[in-house]
Protein backbone atom coordinates (compact mmCIF):
# COMPACT_ATOMS: atom_id res chain seq x y z
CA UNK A 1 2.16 -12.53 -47.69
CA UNK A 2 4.01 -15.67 -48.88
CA UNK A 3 4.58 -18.22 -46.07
CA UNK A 4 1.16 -17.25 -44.08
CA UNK A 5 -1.46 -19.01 -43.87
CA UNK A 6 -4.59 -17.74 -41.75
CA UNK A 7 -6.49 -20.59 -39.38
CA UNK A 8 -9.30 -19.54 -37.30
CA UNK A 9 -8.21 -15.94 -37.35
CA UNK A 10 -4.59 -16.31 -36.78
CA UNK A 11 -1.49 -16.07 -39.07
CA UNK A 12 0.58 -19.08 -38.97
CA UNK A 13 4.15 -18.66 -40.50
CA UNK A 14 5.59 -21.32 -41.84
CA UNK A 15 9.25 -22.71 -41.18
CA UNK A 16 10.57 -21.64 -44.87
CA UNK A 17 9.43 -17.97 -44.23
CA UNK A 18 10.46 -17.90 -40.35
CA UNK A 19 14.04 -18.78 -41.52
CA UNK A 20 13.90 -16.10 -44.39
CA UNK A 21 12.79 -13.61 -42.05
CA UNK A 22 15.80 -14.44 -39.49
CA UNK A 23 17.52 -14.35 -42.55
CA UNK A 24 16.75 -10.85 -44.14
CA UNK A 25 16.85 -9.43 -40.48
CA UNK A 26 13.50 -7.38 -42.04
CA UNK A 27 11.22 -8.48 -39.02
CA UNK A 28 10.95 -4.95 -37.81
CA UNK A 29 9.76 -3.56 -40.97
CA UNK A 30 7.48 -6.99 -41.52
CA UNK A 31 5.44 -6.03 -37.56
CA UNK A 32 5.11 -2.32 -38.61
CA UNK A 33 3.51 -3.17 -41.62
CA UNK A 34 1.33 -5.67 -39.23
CA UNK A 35 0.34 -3.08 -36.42
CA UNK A 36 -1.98 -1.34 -39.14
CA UNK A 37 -4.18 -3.96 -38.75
CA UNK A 38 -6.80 -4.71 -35.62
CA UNK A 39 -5.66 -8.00 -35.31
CA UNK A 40 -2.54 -9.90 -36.06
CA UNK A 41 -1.66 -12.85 -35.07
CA UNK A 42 1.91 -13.87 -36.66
CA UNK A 43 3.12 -17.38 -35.02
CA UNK A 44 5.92 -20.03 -35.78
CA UNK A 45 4.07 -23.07 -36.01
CA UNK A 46 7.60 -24.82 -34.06
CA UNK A 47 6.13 -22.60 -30.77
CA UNK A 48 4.71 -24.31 -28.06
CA UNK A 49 2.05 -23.39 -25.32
CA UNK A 50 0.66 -24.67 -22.17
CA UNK A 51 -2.86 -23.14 -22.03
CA UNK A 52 -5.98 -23.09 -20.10
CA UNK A 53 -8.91 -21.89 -20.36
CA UNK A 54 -12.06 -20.74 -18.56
CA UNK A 55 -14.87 -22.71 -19.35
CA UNK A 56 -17.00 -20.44 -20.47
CA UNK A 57 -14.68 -18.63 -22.75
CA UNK A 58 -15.50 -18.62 -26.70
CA UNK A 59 -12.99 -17.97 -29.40
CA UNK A 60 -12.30 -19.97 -32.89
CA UNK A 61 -8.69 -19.57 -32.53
CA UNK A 62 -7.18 -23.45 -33.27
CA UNK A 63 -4.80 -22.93 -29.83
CA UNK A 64 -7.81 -22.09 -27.56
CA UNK A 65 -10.23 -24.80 -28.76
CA UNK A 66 -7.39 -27.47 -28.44
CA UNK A 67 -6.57 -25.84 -24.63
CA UNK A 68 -7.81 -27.71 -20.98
CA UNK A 69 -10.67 -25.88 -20.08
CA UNK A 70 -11.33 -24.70 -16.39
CA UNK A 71 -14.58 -23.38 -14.52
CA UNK A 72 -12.76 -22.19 -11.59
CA UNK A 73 -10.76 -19.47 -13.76
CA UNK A 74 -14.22 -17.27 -14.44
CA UNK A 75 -14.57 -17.54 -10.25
CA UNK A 76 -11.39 -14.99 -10.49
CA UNK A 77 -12.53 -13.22 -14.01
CA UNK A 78 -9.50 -14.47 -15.94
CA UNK A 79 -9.97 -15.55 -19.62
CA UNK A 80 -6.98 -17.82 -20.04
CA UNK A 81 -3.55 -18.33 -18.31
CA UNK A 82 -0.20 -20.19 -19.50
CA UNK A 83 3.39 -20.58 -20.35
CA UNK A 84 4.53 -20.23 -24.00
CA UNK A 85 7.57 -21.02 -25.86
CA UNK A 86 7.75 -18.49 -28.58
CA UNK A 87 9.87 -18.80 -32.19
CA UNK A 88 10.65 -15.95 -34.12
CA UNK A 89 8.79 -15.06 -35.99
CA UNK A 90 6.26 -13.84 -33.11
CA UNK A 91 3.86 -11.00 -32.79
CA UNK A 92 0.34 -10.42 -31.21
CA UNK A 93 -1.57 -7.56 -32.25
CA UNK A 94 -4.80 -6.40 -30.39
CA UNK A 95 -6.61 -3.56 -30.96
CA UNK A 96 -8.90 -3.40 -28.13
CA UNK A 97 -7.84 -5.36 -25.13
CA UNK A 98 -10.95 -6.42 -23.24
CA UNK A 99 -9.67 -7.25 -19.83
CA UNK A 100 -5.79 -6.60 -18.31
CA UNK A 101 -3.21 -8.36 -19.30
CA UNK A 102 0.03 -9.55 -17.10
CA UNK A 103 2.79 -11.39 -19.17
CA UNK A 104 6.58 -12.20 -16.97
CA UNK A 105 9.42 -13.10 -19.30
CA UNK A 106 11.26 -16.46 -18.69
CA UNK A 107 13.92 -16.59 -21.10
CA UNK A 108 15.06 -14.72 -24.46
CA UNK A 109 13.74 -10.99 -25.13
CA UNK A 110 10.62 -9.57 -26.56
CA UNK A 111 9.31 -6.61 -26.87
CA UNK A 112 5.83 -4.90 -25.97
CA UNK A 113 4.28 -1.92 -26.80
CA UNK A 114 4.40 0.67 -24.33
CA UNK A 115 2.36 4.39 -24.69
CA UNK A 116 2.93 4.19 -28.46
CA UNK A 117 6.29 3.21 -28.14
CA UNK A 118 8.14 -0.81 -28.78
CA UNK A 119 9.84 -1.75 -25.12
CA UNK A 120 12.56 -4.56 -24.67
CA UNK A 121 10.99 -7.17 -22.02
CA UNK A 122 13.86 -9.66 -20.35
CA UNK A 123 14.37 -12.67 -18.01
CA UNK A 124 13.28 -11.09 -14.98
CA UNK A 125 10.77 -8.64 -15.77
CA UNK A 126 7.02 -8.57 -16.21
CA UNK A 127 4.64 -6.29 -17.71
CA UNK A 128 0.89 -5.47 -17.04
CA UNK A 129 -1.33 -3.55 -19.48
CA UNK A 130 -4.71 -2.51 -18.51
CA UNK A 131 -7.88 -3.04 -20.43
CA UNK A 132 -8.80 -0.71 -23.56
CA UNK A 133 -5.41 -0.31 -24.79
CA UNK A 134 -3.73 -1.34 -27.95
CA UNK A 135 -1.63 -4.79 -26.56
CA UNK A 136 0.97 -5.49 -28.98
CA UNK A 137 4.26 -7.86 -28.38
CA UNK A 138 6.21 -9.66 -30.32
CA UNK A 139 10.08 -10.96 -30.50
CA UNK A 140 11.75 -8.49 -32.38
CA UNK A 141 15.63 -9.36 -32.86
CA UNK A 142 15.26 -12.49 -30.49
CA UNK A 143 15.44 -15.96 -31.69
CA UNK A 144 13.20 -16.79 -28.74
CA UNK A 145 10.73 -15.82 -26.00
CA UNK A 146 9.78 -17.78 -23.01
CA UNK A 147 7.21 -16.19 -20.63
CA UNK A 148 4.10 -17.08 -18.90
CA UNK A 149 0.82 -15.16 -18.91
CA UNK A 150 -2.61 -14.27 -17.52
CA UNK A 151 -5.25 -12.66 -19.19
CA UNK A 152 -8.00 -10.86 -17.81
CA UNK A 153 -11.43 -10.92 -18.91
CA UNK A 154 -12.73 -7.79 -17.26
CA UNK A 155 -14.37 -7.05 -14.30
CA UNK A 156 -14.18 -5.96 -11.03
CA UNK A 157 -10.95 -8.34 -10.36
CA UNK A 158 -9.30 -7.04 -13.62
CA UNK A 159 -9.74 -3.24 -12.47
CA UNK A 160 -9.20 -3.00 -8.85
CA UNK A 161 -5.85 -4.62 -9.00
CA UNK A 162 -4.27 -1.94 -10.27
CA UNK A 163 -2.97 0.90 -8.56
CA UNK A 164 -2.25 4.76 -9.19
CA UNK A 165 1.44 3.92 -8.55
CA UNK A 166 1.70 0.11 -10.38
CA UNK A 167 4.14 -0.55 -12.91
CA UNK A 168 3.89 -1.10 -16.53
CA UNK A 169 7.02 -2.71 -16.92
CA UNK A 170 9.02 -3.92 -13.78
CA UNK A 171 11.74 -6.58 -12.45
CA UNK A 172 9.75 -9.93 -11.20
CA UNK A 173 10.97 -12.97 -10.56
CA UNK A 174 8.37 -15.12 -12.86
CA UNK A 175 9.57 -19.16 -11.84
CA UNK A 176 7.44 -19.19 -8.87
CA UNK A 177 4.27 -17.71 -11.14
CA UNK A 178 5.53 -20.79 -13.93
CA UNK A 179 5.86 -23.10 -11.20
CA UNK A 180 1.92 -22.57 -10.15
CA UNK A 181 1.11 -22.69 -13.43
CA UNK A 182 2.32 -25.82 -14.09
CA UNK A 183 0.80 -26.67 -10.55
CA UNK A 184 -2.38 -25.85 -12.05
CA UNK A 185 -2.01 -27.44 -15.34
CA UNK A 186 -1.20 -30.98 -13.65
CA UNK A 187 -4.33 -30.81 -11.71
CA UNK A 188 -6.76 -30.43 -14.86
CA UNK A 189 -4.84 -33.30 -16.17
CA UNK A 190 -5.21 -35.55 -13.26
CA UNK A 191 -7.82 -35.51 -11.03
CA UNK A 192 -8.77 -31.93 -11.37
CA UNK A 193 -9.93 -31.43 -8.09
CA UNK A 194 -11.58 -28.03 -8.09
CA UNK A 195 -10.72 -27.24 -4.55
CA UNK A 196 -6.92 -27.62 -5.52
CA UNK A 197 -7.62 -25.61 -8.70
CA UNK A 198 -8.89 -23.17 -6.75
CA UNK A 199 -5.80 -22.66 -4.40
CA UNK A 200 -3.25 -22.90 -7.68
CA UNK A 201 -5.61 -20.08 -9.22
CA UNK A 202 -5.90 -18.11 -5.86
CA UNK A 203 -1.96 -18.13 -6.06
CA UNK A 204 -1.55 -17.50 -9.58
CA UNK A 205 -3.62 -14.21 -9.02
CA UNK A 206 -1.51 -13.05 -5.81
CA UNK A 207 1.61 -13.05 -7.87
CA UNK A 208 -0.06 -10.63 -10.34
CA UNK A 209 -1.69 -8.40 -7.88
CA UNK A 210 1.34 -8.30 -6.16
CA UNK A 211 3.06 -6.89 -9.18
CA UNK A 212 0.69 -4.28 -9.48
CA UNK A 213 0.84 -3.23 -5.95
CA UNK A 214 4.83 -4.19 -6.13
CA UNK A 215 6.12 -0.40 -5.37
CA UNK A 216 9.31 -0.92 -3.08
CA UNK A 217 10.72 2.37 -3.66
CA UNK A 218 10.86 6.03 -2.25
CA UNK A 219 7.17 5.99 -0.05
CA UNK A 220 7.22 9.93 -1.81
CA UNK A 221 6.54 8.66 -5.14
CA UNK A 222 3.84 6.84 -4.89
CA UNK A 223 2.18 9.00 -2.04
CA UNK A 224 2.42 11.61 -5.02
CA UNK A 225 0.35 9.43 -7.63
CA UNK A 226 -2.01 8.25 -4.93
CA UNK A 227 -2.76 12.44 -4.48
CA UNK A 228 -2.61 12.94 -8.54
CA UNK A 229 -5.03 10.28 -8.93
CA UNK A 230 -7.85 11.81 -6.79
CA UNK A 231 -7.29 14.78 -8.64
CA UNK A 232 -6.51 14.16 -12.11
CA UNK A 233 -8.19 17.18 -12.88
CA UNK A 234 -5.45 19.60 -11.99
CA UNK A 235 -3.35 21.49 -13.96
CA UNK A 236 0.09 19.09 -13.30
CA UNK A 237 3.37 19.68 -14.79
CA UNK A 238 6.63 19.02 -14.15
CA UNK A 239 7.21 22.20 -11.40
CA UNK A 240 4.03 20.90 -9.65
CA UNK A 241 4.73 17.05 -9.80
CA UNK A 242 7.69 18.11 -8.32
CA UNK A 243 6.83 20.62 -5.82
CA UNK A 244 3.96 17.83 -4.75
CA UNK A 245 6.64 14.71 -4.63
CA UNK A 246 9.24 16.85 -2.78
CA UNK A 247 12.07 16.26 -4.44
CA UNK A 248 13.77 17.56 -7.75
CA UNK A 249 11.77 16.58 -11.21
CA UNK A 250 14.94 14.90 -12.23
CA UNK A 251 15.17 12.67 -9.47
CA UNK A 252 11.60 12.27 -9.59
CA UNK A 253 11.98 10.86 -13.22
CA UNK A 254 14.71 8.36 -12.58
CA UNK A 255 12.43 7.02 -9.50
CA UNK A 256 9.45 6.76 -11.97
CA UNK A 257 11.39 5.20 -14.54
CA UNK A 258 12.68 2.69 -11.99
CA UNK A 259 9.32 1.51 -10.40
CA UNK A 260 6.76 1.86 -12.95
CA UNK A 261 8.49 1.86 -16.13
CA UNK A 262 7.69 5.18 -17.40
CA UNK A 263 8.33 8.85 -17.15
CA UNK A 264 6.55 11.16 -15.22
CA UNK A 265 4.42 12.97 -17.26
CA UNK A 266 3.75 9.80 -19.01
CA UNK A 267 2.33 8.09 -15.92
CA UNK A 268 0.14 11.15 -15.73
CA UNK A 269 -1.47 10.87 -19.39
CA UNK A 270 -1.61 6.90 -18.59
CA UNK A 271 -3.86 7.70 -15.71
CA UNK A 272 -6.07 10.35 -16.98
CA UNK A 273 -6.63 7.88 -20.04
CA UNK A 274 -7.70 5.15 -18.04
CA UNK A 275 -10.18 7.64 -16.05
CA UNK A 276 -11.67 8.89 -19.13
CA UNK A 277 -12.17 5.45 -20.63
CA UNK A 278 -14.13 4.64 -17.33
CA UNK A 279 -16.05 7.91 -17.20
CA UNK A 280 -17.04 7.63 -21.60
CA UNK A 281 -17.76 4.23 -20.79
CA UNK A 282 -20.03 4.58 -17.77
CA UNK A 283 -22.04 7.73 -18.77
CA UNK A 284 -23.03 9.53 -21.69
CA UNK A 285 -21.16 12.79 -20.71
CA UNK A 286 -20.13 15.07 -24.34
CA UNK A 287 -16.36 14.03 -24.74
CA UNK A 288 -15.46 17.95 -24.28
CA UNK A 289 -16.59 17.56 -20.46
CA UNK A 290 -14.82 14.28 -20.07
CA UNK A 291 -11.79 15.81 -20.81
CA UNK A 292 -11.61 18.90 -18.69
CA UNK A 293 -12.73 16.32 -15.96
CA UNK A 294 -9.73 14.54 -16.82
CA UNK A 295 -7.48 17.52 -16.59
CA UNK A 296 -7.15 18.13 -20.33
CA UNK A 297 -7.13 21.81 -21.58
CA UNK A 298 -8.82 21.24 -25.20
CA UNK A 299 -10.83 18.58 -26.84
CA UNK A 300 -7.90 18.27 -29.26
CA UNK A 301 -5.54 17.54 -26.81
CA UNK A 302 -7.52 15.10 -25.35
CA UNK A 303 -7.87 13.22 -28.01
CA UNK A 304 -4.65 13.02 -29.60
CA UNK A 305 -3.23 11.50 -26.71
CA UNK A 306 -6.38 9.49 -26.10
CA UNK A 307 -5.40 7.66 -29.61
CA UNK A 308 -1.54 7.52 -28.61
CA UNK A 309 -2.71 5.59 -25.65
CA UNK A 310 -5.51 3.35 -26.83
CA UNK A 311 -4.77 3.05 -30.77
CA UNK A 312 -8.35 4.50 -30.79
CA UNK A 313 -10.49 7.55 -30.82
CA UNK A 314 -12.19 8.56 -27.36
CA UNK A 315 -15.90 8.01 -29.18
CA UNK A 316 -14.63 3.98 -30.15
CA UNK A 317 -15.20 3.44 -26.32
CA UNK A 318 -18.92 4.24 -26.73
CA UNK A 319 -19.88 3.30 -29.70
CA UNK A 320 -18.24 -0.32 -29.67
CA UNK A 321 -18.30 -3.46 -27.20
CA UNK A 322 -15.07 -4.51 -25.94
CA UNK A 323 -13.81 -7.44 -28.17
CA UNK A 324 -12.94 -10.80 -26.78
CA UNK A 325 -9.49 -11.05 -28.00
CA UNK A 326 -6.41 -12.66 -26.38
């Protein structure tokens, strides 16, 4: 496409095609277009970043050579961290996410793709995706996006911080997360003391395990995914969810909307996806047994939703590595 140019695997956009895009308004169509492909990265070269990196993290990507490197990140599994200042045009595309991901908006409005669907992200809210899963963002109508980041690299860290009841997409207040950030960025540029990068990474990770362990609302609700969770393998619908939760499914749905960002039955695919993706990953039972475990009735069902989830076919978790992506 005219105005792209590709460096070390990403898409740079220059400033004569960022304004025609503004221009045309046909950004929407331009990221559909993009989301057929594994990896996209589409980037004003105007945008800014403050990055860091672990030290033992490889990618060719100009942005992560060029970032501070830090040993002390891979002590908490976390690939990179930072605060970026995003142009339109914008949009990240990755097809298999290796490790979670936790991004809190600052400023603007962008938009990340939530089970198969675009959602609006604003000043004041945050957003954590779990490892497997098509991530996709980008800044849709916005001008620009402000937020700050962490990325996962997989592990123990990166999987026991979520919860059956964390959020997807929730209010959080993300200047004291920028603030450590920056905290942690002056270090490496001064005196880099790793003790003190050590306490402004210990903090950094609190605010995102927080997040995921940030229900505040009705103690019903997430008693009720803490019992789905152990048994994932039951035949839930909306009359048991209900019956289970003690309240009316309606009421139920505006709670789960509220606190973790999606519906009901949603929350329940999201969590026997995440199951099966552990259980295909960690054993070599036929897909067909993996779902019943998983509370699916037919293998077909299974994995149509697996793919709505993931962007991929149940088998893609056996048959391929995890890919070190952003």
């Amino acid at each position: 496409m005219r105005g792209v140019r590709v460096v070390g695997g990403c898409s740079l956009v220059s400033p004569a095609y960022a304004r025609c895009v503004s221009r045309k308004s046909d950004l929407n169509h331009y990221s559909e277009t993009q989301l057929r492909h594994p990896e996209t990265d589409i980037e004003n070269p105007r945008s800014r970043r403050k990055i860091v990196v672990a030290a033992d993290y490889k990618d060719e990507r100009p942005w992560v050579l060029s970032a501070v490197r830090c040993k002390e990140l891979g002590l908490f599994e976390i690939a990179h961290l930072g605060v970026a200042e995003m142009l339109a045009p914008y949009e990240v595309v990755r097809a298999h996410q290796a490790g979670a991901f936790f991004m809190a908006c600052l400023g603007g409005q962008g938009q990340v793709l939530v089970d198969g669907r675009w959602r609006t992200i604003s000043a004041g809210q945050a957003c954590l995706q779990p490892a497997g899963i098509r991530n996709s963002f980008r800044i849709g109508r916005s001008k620009r996006w402000d937020f700050c980041w962490v990325r996962f690299a997989g592990g123990v860290r990166s999987n026991t911080i979520f919860r059956a009841s964390s959020p997807v997409l929730a209010d959080f207040d993300a200047e004291p997360l920028r603030s450590a950030v920056s905290g942690l960025i002056a270090e490496l540029s001064g005196n880099a003391v790793s003790r003190r990068s050590h306490q402004w990474i210990e903090l950094i990770y609190d605010y995102v395990r927080g997040f995921a362990g940030s229900f505040r609302g009705d103690a019903r609700v997430q008693k009720l995914w803490d019992v789905v969770h152990g048994r994932l393998d039951a035949p839930w619908d909306t009359k048991a969810l209900s019956r289970e939760s003690g309240m009316s499914f309606e009421h139920l749905r505006r709670l789960c909307l509220k606190e973790i960002g999606r519906t009901p039955m949603n929350h329940l695919t999201h969590l026997r996806i995440q199951q099966a993706i552990r259980l295909i990953s960690e054993s070599n039972e036929k897909m067909s047994i993996i779902a019943g475990q998983v509370g699916f009735a037919s293998g077909n069902s299974f994995s149509s939703a697996f793919k709505k989830c993931t962007g991929h076919a149940p088998s893609h978790f056996r048959s391929t590595a995890a890919g070190a992506v952003l």
